[in-house]
PDB file of N, CA and C in Angstrom:
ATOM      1  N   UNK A   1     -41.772  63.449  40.280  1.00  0.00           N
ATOM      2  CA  UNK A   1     -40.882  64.552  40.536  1.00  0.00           C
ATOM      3  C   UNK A   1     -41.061  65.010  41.993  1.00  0.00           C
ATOM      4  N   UNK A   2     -40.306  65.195  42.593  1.00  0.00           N
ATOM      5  CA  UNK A   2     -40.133  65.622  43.961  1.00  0.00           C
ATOM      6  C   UNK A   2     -40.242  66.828  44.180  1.00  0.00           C
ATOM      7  N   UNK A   3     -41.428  67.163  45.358  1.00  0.00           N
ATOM      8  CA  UNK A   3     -41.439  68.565  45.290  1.00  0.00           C
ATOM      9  C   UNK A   3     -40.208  69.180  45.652  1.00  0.00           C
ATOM     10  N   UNK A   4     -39.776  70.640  45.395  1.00  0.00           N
ATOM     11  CA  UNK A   4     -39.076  71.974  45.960  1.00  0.00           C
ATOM     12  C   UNK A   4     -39.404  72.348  47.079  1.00  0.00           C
ATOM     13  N   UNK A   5     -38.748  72.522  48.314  1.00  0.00           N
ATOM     14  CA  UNK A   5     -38.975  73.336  49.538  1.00  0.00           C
ATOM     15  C   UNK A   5     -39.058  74.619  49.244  1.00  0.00           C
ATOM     16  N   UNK A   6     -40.220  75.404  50.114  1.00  0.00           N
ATOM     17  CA  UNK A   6     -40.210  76.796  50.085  1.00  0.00           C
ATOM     18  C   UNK A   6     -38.772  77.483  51.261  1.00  0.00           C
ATOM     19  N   UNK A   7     -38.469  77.925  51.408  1.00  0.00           N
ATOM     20  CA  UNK A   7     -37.756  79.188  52.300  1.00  0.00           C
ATOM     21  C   UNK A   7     -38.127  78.474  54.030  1.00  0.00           C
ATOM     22  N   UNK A   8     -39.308  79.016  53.880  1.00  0.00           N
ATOM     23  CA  UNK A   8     -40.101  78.557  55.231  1.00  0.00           C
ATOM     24  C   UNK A   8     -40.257  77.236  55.668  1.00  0.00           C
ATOM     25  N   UNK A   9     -40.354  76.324  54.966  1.00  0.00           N
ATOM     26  CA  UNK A   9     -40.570  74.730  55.278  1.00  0.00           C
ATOM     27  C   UNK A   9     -39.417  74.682  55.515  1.00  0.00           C
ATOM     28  N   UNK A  10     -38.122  74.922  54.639  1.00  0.00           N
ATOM     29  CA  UNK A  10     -36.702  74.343  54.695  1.00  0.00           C
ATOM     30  C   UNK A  10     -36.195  74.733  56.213  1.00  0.00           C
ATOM     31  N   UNK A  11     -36.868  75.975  56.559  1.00  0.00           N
ATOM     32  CA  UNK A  11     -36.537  76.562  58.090  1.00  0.00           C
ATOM     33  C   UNK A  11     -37.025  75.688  59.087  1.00  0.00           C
ATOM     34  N   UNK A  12     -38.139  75.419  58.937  1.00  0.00           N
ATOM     35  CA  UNK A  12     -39.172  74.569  60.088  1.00  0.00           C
ATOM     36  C   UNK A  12     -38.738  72.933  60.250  1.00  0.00           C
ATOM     37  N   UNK A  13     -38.440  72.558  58.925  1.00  0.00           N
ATOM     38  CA  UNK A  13     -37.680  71.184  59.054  1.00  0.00           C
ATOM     39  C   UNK A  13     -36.235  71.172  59.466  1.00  0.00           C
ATOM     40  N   UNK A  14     -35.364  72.210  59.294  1.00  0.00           N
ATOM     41  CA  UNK A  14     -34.517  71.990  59.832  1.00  0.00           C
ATOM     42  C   UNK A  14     -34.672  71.918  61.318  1.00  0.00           C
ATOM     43  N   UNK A  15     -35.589  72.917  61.838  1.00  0.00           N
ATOM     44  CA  UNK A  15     -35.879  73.146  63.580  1.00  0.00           C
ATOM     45  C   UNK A  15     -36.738  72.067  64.162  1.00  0.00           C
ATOM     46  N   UNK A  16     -37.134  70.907  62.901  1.00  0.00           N
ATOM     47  CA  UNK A  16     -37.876  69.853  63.602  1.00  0.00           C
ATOM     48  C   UNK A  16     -36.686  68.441  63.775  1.00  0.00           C
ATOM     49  N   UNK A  17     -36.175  68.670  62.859  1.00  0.00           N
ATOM     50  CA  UNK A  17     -34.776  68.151  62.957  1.00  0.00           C
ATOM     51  C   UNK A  17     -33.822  68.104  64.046  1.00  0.00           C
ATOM     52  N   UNK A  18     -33.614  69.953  64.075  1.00  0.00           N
ATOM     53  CA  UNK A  18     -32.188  69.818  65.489  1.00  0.00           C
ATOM     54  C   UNK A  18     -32.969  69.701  66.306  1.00  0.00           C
ATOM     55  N   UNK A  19     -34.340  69.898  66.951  1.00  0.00           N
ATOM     56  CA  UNK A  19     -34.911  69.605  68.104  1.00  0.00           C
ATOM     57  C   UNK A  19     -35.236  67.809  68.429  1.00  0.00           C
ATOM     58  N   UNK A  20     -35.435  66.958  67.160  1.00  0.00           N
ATOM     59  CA  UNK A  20     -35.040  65.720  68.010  1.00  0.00           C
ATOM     60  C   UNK A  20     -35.903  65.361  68.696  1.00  0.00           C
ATOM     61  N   UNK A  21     -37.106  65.284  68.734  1.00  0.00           N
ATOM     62  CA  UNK A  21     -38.479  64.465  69.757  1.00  0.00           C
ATOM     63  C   UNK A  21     -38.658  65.492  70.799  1.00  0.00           C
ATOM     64  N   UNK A  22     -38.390  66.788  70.397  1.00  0.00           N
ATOM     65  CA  UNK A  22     -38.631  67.725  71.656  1.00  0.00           C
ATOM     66  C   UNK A  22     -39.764  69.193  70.570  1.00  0.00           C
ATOM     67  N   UNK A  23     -39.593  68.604  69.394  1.00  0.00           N
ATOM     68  CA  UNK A  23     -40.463  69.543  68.233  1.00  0.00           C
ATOM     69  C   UNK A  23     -42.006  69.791  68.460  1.00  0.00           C
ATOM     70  N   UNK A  24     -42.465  71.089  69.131  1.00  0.00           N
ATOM     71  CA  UNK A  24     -43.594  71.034  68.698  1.00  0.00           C
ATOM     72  C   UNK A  24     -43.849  72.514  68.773  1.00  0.00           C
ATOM     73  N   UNK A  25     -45.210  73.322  68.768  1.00  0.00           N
ATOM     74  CA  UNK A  25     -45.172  74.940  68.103  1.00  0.00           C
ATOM     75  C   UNK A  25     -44.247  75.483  68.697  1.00  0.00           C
ATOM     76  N   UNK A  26     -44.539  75.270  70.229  1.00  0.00           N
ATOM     77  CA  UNK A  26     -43.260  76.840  70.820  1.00  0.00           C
ATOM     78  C   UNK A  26     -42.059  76.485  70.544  1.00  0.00           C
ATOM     79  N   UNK A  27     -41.074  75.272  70.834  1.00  0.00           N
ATOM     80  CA  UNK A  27     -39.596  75.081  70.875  1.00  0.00           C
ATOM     81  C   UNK A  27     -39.624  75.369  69.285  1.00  0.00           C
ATOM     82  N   UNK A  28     -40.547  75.269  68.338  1.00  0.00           N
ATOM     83  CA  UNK A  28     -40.126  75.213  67.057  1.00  0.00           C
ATOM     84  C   UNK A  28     -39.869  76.551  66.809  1.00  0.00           C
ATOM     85  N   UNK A  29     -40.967  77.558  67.161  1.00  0.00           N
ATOM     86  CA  UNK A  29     -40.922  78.743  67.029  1.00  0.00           C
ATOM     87  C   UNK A  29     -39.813  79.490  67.783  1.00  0.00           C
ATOM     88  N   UNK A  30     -39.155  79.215  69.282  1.00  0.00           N
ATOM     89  CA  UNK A  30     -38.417  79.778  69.741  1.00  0.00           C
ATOM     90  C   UNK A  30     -36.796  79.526  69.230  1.00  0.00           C
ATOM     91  N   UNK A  31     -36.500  78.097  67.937  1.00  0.00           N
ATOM     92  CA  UNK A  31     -35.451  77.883  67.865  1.00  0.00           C
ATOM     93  C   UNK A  31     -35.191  78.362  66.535  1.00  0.00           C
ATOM     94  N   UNK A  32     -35.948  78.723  66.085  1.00  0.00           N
ATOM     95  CA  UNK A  32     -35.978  79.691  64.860  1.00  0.00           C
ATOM     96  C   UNK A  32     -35.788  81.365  65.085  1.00  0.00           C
ATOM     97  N   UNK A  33     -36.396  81.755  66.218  1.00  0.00           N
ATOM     98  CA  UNK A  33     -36.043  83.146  66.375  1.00  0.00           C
ATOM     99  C   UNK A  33     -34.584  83.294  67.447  1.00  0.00           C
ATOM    100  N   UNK A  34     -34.269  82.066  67.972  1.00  0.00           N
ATOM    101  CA  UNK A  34     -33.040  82.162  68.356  1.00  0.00           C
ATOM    102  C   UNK A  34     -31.716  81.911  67.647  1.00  0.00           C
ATOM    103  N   UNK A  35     -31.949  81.561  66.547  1.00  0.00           N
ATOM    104  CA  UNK A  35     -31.151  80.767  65.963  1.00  0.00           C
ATOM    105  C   UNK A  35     -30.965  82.111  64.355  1.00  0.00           C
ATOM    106  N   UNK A  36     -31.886  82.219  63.834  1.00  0.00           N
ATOM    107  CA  UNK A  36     -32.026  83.242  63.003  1.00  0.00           C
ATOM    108  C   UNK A  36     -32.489  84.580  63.000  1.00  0.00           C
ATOM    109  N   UNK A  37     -33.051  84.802  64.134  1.00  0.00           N
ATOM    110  CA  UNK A  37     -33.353  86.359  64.306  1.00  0.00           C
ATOM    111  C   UNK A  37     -34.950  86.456  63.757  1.00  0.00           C
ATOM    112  N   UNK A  38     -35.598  85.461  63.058  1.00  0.00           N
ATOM    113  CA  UNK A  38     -36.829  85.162  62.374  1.00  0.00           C
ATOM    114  C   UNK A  38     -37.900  85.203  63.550  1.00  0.00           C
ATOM    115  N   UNK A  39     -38.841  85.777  63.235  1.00  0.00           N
ATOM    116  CA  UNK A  39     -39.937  85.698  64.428  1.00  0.00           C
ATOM    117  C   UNK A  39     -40.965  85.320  63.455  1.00  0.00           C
ATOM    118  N   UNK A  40     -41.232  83.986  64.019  1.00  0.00           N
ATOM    119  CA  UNK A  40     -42.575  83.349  63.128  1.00  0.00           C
ATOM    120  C   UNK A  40     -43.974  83.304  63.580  1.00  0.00           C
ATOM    121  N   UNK A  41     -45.198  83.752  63.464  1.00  0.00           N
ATOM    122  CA  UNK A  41     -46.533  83.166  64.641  1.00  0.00           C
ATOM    123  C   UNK A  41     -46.760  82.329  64.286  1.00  0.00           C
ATOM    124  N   UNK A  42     -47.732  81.709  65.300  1.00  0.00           N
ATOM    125  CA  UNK A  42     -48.548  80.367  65.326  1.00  0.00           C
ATOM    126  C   UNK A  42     -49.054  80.471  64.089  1.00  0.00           C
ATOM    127  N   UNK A  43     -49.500  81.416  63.769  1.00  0.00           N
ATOM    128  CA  UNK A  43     -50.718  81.380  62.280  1.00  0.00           C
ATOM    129  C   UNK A  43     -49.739  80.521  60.972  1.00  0.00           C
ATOM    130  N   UNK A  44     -48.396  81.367  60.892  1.00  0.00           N
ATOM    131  CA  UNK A  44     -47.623  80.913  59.914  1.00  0.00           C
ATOM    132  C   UNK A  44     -47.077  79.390  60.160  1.00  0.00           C
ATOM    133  N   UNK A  45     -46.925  79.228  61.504  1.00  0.00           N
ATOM    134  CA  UNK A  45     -46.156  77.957  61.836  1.00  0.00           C
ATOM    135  C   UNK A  45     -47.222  76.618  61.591  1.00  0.00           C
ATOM    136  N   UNK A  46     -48.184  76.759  62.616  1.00  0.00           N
ATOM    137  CA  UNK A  46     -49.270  75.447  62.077  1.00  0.00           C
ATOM    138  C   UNK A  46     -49.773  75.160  60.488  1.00  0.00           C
ATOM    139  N   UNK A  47     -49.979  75.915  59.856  1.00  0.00           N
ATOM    140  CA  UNK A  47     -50.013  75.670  58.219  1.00  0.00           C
ATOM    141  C   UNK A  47     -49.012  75.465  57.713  1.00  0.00           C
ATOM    142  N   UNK A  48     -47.926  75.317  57.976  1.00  0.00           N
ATOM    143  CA  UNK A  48     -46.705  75.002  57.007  1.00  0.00           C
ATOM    144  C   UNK A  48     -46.470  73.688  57.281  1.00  0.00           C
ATOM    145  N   UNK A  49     -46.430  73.407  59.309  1.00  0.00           N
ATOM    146  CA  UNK A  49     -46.422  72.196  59.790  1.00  0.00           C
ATOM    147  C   UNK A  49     -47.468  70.958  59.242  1.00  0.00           C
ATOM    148  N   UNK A  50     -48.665  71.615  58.709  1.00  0.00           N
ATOM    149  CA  UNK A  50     -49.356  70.914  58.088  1.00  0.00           C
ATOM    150  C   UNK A  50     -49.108  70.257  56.876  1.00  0.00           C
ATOM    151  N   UNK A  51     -49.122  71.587  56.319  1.00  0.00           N
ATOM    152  CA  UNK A  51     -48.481  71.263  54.177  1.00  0.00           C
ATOM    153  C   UNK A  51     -46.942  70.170  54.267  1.00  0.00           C
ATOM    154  N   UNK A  52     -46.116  70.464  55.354  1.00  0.00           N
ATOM    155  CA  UNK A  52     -45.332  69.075  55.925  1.00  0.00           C
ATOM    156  C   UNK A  52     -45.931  67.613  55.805  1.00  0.00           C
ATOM    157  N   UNK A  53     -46.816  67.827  56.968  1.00  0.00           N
ATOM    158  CA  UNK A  53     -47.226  66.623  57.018  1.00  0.00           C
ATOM    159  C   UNK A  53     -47.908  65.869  55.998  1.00  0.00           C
ATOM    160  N   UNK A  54     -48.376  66.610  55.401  1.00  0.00           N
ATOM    161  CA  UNK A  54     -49.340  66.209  54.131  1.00  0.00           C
ATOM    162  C   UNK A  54     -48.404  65.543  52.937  1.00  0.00           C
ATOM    163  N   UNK A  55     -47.048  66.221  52.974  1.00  0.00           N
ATOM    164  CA  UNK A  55     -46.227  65.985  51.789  1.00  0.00           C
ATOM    165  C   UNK A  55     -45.647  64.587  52.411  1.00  0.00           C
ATOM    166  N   UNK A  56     -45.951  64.281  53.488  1.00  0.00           N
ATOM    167  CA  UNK A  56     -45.362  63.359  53.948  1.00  0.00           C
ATOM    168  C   UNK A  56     -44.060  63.125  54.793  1.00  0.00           C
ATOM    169  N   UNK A  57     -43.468  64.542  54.599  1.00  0.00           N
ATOM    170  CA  UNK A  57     -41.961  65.481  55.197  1.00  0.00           C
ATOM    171  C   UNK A  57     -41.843  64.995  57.063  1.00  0.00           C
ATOM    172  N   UNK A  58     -43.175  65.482  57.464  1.00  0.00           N
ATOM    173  CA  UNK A  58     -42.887  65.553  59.217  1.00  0.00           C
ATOM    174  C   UNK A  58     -44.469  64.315  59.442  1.00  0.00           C
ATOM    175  N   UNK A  59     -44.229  63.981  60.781  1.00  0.00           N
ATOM    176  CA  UNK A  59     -45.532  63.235  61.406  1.00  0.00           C
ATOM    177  C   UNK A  59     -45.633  63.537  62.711  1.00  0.00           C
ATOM    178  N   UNK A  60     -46.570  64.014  62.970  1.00  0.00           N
ATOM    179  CA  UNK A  60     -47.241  64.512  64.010  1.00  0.00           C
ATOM    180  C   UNK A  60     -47.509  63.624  65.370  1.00  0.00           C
ATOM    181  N   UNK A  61     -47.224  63.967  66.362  1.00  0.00           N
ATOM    182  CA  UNK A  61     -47.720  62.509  67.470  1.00  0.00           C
ATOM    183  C   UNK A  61     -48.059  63.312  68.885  1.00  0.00           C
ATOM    184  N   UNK A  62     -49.152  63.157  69.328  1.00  0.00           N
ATOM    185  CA  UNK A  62     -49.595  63.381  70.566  1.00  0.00           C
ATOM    186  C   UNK A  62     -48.629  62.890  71.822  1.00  0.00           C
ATOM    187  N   UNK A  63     -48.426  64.371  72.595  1.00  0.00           N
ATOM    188  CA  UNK A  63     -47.273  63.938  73.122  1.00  0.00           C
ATOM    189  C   UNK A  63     -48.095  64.119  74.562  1.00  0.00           C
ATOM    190  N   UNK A  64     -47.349  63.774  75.773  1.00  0.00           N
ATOM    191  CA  UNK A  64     -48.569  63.654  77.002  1.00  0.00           C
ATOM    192  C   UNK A  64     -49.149  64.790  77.332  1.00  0.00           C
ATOM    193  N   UNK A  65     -49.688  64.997  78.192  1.00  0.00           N
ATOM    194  CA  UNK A  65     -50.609  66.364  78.854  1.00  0.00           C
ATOM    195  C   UNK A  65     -49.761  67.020  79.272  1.00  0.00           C
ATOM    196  N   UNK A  66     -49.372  68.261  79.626  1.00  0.00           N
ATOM    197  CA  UNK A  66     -48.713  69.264  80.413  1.00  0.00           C
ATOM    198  C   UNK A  66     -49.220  68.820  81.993  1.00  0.00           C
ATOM    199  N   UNK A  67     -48.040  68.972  82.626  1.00  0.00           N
ATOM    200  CA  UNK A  67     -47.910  68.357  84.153  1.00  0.00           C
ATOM    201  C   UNK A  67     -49.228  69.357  85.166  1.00  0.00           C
ATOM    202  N   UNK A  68     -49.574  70.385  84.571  1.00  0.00           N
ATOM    203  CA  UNK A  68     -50.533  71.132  85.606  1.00  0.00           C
ATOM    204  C   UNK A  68     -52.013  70.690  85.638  1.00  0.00           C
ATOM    205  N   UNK A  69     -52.902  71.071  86.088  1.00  0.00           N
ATOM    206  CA  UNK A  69     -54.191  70.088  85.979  1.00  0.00           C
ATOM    207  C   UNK A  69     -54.699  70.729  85.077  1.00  0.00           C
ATOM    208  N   UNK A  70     -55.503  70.001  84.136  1.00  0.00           N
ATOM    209  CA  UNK A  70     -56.011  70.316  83.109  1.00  0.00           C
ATOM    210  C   UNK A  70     -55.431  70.374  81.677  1.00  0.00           C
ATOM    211  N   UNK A  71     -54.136  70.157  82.216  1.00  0.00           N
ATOM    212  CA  UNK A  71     -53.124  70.752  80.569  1.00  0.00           C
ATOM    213  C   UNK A  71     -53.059  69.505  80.057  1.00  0.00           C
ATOM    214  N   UNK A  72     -52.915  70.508  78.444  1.00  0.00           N
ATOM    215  CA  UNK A  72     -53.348  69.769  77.003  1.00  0.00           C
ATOM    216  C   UNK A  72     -52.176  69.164  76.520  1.00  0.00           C
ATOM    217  N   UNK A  73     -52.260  68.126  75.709  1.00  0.00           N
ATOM    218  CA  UNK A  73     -51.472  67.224  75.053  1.00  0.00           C
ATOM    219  C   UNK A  73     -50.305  68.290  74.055  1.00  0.00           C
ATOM    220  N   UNK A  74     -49.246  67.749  74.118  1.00  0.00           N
ATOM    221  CA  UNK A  74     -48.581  68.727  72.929  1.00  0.00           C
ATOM    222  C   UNK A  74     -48.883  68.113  71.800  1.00  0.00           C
ATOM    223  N   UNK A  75     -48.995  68.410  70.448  1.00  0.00           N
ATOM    224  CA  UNK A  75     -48.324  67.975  69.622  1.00  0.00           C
ATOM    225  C   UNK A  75     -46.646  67.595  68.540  1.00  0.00           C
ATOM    226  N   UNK A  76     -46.357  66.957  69.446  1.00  0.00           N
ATOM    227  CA  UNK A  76     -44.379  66.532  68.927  1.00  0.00           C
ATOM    228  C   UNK A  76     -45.193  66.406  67.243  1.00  0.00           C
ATOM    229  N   UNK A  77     -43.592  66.927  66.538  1.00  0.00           N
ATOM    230  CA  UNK A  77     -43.230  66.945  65.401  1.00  0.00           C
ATOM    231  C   UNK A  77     -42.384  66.012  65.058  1.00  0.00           C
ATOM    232  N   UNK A  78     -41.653  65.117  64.164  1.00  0.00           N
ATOM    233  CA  UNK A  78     -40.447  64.256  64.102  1.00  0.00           C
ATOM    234  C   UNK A  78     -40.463  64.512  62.293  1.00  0.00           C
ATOM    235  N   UNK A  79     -39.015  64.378  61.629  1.00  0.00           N
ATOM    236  CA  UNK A  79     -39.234  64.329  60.942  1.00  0.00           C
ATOM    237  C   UNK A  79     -38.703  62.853  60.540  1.00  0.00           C
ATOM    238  N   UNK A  80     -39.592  63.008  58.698  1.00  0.00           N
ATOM    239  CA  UNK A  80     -39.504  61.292  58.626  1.00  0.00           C
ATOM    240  C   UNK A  80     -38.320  61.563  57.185  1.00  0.00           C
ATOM    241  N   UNK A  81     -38.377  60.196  56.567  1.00  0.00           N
ATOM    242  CA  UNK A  81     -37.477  60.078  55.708  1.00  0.00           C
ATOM    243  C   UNK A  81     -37.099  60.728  54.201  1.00  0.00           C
ATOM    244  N   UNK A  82     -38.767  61.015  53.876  1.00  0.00           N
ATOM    245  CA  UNK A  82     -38.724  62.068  52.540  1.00  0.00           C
ATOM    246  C   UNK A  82     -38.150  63.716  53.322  1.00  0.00           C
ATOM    247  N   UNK A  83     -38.598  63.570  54.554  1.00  0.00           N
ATOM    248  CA  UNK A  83     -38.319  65.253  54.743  1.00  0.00           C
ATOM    249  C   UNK A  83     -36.761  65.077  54.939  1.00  0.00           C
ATOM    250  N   UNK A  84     -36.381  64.448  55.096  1.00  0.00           N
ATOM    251  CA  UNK A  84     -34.510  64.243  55.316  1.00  0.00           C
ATOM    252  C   UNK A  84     -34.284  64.431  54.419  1.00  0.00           C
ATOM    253  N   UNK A  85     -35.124  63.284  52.953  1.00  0.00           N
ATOM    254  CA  UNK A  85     -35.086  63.674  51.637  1.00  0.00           C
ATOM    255  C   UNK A  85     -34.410  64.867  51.045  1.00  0.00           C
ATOM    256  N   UNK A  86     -35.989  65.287  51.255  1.00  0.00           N
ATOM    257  CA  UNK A  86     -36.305  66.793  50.736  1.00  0.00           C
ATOM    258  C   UNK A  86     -35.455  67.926  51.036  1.00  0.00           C
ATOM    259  N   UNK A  87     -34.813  67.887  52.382  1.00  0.00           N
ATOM    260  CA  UNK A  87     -33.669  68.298  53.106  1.00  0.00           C
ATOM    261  C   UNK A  87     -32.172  68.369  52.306  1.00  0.00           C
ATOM    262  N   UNK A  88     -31.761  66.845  52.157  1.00  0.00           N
ATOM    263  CA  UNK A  88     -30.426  67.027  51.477  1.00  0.00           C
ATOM    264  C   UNK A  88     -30.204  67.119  50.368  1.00  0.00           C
ATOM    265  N   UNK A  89     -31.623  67.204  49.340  1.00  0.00           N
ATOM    266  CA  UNK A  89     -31.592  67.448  47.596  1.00  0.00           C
ATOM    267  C   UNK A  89     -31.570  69.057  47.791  1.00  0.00           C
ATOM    268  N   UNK A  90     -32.572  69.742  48.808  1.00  0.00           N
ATOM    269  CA  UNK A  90     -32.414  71.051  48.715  1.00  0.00           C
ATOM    270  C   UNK A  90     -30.993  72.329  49.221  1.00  0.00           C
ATOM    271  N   UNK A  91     -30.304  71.347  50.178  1.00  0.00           N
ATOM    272  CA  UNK A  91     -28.883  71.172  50.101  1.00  0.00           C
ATOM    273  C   UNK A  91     -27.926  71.674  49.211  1.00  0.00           C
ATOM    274  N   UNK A  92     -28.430  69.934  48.313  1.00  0.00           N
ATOM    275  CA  UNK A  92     -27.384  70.059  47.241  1.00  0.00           C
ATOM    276  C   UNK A  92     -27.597  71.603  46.401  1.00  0.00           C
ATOM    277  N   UNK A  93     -28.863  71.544  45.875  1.00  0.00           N
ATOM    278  CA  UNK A  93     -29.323  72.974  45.260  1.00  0.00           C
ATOM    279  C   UNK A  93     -28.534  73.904  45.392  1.00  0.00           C
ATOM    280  N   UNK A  94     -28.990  74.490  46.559  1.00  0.00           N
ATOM    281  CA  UNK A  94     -28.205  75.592  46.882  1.00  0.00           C
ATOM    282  C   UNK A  94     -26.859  75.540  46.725  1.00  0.00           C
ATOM    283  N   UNK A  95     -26.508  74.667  47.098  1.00  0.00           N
ATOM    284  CA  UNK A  95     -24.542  74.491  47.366  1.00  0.00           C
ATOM    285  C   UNK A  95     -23.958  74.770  46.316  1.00  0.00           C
ATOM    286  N   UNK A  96     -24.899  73.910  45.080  1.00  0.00           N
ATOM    287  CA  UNK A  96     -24.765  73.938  43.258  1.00  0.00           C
ATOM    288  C   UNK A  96     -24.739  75.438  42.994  1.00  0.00           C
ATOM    289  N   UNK A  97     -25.738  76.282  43.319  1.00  0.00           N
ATOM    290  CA  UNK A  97     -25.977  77.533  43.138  1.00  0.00           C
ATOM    291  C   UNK A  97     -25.247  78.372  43.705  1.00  0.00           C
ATOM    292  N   UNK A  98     -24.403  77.998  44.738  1.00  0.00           N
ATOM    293  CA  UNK A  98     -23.573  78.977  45.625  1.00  0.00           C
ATOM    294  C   UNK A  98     -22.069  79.009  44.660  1.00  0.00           C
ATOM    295  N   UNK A  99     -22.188  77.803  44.464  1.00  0.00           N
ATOM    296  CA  UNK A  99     -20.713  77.588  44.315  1.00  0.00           C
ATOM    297  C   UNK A  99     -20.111  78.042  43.409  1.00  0.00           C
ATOM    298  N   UNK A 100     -18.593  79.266  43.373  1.00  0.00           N
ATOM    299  CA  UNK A 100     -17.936  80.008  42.888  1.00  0.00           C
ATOM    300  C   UNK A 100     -18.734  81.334  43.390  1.00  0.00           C
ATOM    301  N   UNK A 101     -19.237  81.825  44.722  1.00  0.00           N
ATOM    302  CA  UNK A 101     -19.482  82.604  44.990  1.00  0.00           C
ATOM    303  C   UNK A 101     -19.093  82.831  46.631  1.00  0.00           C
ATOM    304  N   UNK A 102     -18.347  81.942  47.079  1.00  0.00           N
ATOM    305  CA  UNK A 102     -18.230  81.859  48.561  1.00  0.00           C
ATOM    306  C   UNK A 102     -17.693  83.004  49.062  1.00  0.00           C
ATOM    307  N   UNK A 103     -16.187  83.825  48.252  1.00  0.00           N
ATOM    308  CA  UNK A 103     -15.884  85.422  48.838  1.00  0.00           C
ATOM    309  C   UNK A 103     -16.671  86.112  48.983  1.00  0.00           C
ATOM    310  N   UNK A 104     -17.941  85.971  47.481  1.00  0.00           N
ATOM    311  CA  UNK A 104     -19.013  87.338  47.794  1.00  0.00           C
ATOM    312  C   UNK A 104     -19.771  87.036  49.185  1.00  0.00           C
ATOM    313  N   UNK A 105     -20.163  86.095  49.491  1.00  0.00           N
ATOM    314  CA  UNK A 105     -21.230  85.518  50.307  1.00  0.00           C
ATOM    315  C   UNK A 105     -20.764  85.510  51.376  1.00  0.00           C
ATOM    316  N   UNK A 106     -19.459  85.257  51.584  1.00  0.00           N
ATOM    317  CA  UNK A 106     -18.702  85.821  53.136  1.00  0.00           C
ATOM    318  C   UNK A 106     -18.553  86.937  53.471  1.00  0.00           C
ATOM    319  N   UNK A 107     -18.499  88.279  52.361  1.00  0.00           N
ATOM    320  CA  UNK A 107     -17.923  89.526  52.489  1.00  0.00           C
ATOM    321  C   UNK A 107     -19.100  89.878  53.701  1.00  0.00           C
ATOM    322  N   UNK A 108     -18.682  90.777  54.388  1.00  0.00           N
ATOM    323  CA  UNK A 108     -19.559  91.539  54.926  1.00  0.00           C
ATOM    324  C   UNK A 108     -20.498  92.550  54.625  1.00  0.00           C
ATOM    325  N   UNK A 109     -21.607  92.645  55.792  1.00  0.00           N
ATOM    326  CA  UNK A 109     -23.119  92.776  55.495  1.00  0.00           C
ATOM    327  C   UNK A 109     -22.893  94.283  55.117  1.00  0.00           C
ATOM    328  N   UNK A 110     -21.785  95.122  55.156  1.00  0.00           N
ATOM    329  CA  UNK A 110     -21.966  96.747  54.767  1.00  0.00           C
ATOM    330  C   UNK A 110     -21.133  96.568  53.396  1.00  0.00           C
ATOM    331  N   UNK A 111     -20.862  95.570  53.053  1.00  0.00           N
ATOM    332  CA  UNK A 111     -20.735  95.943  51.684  1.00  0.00           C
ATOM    333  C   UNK A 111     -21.655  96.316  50.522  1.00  0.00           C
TER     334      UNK A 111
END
């Protein structure tokens, strides 16, 4: 049985996704609070990126040093084929669950 995405993973994989070989803590974190208004920390972001990797969802790859002297390797994010997976079953879910509700869900936020 295939796991369920939480809320938070489904967020982080999508942002490891649209970023495209450019994924790692900050662009992940900054395209999430640009994109959704969500402000995530490091604390929350590296443990989820983990429980990812572990599920097999994202893979991790040492990316070169930062151009100044001394600077540290990034770690790039990519995602792999179960997290695409995991991605378009959780998709469907929702869509299943939305559907015959699209007026309410469009109405506006002061209703």
């Amino acid at each position: 049985m295939r796991e369920h995405l939480g809320e938070l993973e489904h967020v982080v994989l999508l942002a490891v996704l649209r970023l495209s070989g450019r994924a790692y803590g900050v662009t992940m974190r900054d395209e999430i609070r640009e994109r959704t208004g969500r402000s995530i920390s490091p604390g929350t972001i590296y443990p989820t990126l983990d429980r990812l990797e572990r599920k097999g969802y994202v893979r991790s790859l040492t990316g070169d040093p930062r151009p100044e002297r001394g600077g540290r390797a990034r770690r790039l994010y990519e995602i792999r084929p179960a997290g695409l997976a995991a991605l378009r079953a959780s998709h469907r879910m929702l869509h299943a669950l939305r559907a015959g509700f699209e007026s309410v869900l469009a109405g506006s936020e002061d209703s």
